[in-house]
PDB file of N, CA and C in Angstrom:
ATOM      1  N   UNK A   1     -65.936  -1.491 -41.615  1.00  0.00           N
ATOM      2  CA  UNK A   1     -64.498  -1.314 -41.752  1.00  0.00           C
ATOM      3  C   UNK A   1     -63.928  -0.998 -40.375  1.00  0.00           C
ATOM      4  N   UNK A   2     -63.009  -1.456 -40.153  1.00  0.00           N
ATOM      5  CA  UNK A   2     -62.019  -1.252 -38.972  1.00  0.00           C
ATOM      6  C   UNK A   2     -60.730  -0.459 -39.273  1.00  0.00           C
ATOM      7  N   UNK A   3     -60.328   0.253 -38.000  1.00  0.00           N
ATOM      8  CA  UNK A   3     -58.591   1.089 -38.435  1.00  0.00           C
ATOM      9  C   UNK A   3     -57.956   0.354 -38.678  1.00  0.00           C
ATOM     10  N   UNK A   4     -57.700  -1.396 -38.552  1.00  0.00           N
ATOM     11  CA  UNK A   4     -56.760  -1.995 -39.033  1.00  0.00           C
ATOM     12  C   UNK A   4     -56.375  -1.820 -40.782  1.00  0.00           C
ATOM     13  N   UNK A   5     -57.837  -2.571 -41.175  1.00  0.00           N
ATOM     14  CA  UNK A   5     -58.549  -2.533 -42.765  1.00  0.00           C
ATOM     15  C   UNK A   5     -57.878  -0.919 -43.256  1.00  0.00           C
ATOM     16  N   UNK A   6     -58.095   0.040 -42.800  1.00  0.00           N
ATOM     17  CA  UNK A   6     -57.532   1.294 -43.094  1.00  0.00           C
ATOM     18  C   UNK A   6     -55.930   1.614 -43.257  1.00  0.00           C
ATOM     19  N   UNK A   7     -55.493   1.482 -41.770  1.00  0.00           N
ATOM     20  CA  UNK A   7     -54.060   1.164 -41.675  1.00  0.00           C
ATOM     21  C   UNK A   7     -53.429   0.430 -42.941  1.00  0.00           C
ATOM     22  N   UNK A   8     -53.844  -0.876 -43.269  1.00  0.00           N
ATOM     23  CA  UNK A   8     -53.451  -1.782 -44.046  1.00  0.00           C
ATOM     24  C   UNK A   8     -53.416  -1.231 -45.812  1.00  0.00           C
ATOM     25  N   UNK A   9     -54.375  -0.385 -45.789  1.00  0.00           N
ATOM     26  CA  UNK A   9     -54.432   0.144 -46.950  1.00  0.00           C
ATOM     27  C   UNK A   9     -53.727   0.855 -47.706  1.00  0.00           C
ATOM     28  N   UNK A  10     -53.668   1.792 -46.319  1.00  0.00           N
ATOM     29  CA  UNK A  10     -52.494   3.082 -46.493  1.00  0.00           C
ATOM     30  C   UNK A  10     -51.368   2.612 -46.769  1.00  0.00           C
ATOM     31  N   UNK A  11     -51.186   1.810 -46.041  1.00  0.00           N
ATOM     32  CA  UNK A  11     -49.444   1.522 -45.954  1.00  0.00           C
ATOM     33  C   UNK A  11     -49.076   0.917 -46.938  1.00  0.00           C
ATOM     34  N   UNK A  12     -50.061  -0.003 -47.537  1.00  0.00           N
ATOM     35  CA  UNK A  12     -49.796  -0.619 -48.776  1.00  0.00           C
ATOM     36  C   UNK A  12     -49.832   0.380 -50.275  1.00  0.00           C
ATOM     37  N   UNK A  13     -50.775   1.315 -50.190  1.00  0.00           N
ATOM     38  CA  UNK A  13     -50.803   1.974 -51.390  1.00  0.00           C
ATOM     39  C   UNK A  13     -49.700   3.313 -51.353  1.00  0.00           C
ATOM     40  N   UNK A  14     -49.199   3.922 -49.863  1.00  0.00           N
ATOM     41  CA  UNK A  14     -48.931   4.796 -49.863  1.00  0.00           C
ATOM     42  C   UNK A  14     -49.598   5.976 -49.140  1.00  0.00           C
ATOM     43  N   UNK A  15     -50.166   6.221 -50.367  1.00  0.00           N
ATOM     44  CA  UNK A  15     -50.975   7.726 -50.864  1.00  0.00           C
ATOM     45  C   UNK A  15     -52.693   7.393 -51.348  1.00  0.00           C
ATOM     46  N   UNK A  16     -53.570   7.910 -51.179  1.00  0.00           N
ATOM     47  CA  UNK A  16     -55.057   7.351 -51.117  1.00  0.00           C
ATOM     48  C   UNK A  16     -55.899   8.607 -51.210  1.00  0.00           C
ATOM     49  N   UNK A  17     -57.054   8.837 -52.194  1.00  0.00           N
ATOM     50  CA  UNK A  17     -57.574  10.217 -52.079  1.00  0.00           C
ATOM     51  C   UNK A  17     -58.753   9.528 -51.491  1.00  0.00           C
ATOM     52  N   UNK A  18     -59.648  10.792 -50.940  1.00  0.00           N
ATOM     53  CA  UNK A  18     -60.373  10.099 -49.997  1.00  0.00           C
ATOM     54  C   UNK A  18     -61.674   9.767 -51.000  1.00  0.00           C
ATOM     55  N   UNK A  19     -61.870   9.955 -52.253  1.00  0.00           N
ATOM     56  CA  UNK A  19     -63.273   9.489 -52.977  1.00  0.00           C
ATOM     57  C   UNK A  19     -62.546   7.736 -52.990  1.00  0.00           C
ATOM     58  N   UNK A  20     -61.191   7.316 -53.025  1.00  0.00           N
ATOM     59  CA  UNK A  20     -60.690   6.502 -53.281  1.00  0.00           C
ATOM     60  C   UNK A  20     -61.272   5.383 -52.054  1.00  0.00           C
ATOM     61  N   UNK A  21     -61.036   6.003 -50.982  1.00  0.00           N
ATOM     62  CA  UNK A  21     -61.263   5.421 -49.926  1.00  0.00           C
ATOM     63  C   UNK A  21     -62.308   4.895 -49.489  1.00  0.00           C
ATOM     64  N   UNK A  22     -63.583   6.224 -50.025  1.00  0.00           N
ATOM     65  CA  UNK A  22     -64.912   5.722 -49.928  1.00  0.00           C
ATOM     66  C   UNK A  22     -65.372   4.671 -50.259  1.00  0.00           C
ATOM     67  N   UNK A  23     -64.739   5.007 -51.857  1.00  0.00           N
ATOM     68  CA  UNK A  23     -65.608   3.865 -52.485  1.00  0.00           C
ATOM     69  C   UNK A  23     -64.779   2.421 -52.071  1.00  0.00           C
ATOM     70  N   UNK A  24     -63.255   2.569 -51.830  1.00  0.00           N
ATOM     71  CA  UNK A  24     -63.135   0.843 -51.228  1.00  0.00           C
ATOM     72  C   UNK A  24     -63.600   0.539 -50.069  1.00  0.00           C
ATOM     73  N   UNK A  25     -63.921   1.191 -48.812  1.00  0.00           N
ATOM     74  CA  UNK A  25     -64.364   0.790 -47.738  1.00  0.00           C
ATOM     75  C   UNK A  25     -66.061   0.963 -47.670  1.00  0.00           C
ATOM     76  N   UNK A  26     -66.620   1.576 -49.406  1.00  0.00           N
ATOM     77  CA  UNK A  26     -68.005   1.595 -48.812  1.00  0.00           C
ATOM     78  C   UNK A  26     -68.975   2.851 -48.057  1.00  0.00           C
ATOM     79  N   UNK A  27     -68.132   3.806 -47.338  1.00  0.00           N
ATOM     80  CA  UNK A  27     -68.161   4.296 -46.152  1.00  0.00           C
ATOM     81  C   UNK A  27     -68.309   5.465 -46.497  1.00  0.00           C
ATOM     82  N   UNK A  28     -68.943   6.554 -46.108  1.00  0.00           N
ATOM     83  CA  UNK A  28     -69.152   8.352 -45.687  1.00  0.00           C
ATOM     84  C   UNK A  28     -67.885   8.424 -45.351  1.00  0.00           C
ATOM     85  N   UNK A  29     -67.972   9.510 -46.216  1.00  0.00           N
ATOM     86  CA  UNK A  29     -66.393  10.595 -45.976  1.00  0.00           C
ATOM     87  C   UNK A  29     -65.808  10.976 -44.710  1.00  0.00           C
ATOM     88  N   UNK A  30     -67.308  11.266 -43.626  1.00  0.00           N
ATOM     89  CA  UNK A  30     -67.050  11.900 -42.841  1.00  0.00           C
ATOM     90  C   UNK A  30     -66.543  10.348 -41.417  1.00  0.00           C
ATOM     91  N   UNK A  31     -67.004   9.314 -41.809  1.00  0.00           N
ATOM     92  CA  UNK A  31     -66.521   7.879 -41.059  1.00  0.00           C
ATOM     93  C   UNK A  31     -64.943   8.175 -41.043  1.00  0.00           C
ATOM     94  N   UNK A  32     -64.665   8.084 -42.288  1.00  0.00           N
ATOM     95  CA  UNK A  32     -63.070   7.795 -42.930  1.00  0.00           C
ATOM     96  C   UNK A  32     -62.096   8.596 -42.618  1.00  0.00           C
ATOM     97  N   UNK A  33     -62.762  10.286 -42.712  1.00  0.00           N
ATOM     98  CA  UNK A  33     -61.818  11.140 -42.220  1.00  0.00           C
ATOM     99  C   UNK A  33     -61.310  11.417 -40.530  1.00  0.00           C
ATOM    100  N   UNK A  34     -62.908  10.337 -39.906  1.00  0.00           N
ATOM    101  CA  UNK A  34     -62.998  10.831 -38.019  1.00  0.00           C
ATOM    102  C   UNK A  34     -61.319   9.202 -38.343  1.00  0.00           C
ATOM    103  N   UNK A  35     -61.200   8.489 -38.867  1.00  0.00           N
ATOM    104  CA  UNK A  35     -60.416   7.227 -38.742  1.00  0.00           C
ATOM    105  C   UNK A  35     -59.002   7.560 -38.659  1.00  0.00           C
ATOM    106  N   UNK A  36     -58.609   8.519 -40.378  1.00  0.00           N
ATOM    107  CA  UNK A  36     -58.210   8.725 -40.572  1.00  0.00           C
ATOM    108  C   UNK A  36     -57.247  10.341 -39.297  1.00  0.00           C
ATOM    109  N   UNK A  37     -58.471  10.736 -38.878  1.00  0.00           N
ATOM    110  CA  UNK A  37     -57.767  11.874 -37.145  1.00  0.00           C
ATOM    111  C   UNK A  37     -57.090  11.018 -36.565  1.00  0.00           C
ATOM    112  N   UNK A  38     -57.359   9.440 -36.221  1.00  0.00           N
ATOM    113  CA  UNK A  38     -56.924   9.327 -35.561  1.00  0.00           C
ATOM    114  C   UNK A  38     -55.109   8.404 -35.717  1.00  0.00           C
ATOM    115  N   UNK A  39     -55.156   8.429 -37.119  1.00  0.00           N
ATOM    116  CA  UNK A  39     -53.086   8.184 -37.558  1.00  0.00           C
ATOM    117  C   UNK A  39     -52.763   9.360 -37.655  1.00  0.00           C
ATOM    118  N   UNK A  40     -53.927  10.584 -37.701  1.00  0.00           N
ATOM    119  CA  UNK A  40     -52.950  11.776 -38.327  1.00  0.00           C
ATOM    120  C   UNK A  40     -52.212  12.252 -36.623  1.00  0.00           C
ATOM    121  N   UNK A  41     -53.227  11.881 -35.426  1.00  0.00           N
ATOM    122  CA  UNK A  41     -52.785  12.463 -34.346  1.00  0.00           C
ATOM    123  C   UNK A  41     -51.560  11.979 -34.093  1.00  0.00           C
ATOM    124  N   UNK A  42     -51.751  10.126 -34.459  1.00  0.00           N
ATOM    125  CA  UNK A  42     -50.194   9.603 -34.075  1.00  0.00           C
ATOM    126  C   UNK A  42     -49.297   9.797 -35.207  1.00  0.00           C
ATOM    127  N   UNK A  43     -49.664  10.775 -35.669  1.00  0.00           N
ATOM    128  CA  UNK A  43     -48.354  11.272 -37.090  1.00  0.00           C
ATOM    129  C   UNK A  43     -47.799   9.865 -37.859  1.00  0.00           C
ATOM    130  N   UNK A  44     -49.337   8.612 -37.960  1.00  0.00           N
ATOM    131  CA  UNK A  44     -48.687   7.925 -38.909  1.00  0.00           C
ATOM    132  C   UNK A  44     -49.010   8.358 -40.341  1.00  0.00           C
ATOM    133  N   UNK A  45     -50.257   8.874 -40.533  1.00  0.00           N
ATOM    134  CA  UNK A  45     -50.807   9.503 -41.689  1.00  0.00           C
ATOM    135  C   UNK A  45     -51.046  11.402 -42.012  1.00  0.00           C
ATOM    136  N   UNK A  46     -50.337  12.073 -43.110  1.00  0.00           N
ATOM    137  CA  UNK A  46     -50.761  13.357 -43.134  1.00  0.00           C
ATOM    138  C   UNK A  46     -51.624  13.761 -44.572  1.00  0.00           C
ATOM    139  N   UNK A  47     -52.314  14.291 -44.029  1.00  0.00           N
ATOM    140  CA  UNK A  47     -53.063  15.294 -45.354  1.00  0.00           C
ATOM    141  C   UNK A  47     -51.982  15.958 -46.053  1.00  0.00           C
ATOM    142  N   UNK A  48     -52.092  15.909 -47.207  1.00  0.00           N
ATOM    143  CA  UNK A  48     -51.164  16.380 -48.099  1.00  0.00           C
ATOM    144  C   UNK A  48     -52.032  17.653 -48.784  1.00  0.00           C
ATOM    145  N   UNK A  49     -51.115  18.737 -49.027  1.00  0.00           N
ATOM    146  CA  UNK A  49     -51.736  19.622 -49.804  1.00  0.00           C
ATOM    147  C   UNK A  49     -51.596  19.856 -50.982  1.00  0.00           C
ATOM    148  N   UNK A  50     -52.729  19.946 -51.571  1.00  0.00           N
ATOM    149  CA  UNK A  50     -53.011  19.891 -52.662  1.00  0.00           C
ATOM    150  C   UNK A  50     -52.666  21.571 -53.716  1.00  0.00           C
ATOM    151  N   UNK A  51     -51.665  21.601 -54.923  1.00  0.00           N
ATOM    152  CA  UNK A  51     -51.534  22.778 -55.544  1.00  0.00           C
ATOM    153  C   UNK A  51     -52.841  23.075 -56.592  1.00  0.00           C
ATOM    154  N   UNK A  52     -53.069  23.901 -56.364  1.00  0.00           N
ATOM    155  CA  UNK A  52     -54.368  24.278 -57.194  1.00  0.00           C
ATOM    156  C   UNK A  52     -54.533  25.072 -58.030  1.00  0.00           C
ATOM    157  N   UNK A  53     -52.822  25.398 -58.047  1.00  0.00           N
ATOM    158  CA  UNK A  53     -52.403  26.461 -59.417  1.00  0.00           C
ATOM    159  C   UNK A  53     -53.010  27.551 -59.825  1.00  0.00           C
ATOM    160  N   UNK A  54     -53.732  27.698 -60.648  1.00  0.00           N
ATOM    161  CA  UNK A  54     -54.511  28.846 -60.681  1.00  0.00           C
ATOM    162  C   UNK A  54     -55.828  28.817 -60.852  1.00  0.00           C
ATOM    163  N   UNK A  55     -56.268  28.103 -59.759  1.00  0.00           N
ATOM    164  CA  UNK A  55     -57.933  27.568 -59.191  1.00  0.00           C
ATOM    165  C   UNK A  55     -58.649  29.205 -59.094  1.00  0.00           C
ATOM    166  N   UNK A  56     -59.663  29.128 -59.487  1.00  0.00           N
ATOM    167  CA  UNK A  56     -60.426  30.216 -59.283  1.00  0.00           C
ATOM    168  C   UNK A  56     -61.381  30.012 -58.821  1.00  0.00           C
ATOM    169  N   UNK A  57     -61.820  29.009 -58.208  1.00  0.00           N
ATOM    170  CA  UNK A  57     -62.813  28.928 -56.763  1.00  0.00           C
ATOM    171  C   UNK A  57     -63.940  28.175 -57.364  1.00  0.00           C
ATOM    172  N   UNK A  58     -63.839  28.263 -58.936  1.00  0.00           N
ATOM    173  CA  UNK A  58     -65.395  27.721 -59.725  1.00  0.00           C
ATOM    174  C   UNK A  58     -66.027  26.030 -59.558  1.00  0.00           C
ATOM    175  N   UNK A  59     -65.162  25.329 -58.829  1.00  0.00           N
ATOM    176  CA  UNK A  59     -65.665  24.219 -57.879  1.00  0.00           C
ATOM    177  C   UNK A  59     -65.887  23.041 -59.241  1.00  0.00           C
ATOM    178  N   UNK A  60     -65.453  22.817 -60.530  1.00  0.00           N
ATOM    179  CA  UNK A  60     -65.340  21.598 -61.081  1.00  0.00           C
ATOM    180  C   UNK A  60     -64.251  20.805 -60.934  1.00  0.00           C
ATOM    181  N   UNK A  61     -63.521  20.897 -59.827  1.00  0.00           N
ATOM    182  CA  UNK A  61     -62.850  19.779 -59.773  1.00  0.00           C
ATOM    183  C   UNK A  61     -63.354  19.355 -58.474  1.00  0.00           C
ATOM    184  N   UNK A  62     -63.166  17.668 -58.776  1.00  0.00           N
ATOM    185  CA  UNK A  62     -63.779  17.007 -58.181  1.00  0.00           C
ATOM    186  C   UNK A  62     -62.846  17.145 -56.402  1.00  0.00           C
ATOM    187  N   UNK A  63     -63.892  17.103 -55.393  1.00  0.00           N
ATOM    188  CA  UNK A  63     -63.065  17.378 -53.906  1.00  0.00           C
ATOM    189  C   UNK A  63     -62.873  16.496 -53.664  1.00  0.00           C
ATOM    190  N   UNK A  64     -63.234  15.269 -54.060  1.00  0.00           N
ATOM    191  CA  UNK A  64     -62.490  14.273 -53.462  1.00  0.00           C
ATOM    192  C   UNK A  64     -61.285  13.892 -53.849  1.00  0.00           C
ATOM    193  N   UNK A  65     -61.082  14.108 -55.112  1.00  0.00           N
ATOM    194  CA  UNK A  65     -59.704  14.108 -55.800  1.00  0.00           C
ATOM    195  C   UNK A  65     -58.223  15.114 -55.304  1.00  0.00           C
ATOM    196  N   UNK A  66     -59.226  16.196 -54.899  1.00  0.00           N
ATOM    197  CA  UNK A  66     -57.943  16.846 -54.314  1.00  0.00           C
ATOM    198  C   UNK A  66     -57.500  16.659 -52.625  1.00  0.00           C
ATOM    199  N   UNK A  67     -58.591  16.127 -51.946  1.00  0.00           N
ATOM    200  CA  UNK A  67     -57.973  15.446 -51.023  1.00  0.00           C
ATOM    201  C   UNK A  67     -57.451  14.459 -50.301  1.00  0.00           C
ATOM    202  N   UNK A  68     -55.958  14.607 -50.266  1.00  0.00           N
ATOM    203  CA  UNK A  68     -55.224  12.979 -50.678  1.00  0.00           C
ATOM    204  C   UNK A  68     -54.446  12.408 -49.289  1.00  0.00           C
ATOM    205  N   UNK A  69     -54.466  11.597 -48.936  1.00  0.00           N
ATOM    206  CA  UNK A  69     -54.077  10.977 -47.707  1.00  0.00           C
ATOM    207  C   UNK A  69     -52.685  10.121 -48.162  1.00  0.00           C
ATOM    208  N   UNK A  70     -51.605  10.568 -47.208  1.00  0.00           N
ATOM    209  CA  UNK A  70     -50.271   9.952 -47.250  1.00  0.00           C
ATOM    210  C   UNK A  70     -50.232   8.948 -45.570  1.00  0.00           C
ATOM    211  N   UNK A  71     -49.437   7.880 -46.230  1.00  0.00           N
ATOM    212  CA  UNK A  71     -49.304   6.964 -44.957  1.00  0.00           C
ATOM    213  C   UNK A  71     -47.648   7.336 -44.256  1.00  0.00           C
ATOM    214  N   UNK A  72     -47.271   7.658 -43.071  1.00  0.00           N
ATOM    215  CA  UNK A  72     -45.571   8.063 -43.019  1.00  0.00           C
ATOM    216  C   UNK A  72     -45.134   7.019 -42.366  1.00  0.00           C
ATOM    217  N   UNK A  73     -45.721   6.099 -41.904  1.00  0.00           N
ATOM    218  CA  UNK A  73     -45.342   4.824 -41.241  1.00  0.00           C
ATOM    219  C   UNK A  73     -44.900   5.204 -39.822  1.00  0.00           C
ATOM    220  N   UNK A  74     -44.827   6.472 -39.608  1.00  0.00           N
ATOM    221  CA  UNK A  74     -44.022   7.074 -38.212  1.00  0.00           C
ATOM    222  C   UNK A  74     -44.605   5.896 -37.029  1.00  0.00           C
TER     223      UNK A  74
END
């Protein structure tokens, strides 16, 4: 996968959680997120935070689900 392939994704879907990402590009989390540093530096893409309401730390929800990638086109 290339930042274009990435770029292209984002912008088209929006919003993207990163288990989402994995599994379309294939790729380790940790590939996607070093890709993903580098729109967040040029403030085209931000991590969005996630409400977790009244999470009590007991870890069944899934982490990839709660971490979700926005495209800002900036």
């Amino acid at each position: 996968m290339i930042l274009s392939e990435l770029k292209d994704y984002l912008a088209q879907h929006k919003r993207a959680g990163i288990g989402d990402l994995v599994n379309r590009f294939q790729s380790e989390p940790d590939a996607i997120r070093g890709m993903l540093e580098h729109f967040i530096r040029k403030g085209r893409v931000r991590r969005l935070e996630t409400e977790l309401g009244d999470c009590s730390g007991c870890s069944k929800c899934d982490a990839y689900a709660l971490e979700i990638y926005e495209w800002t086109g900036r």
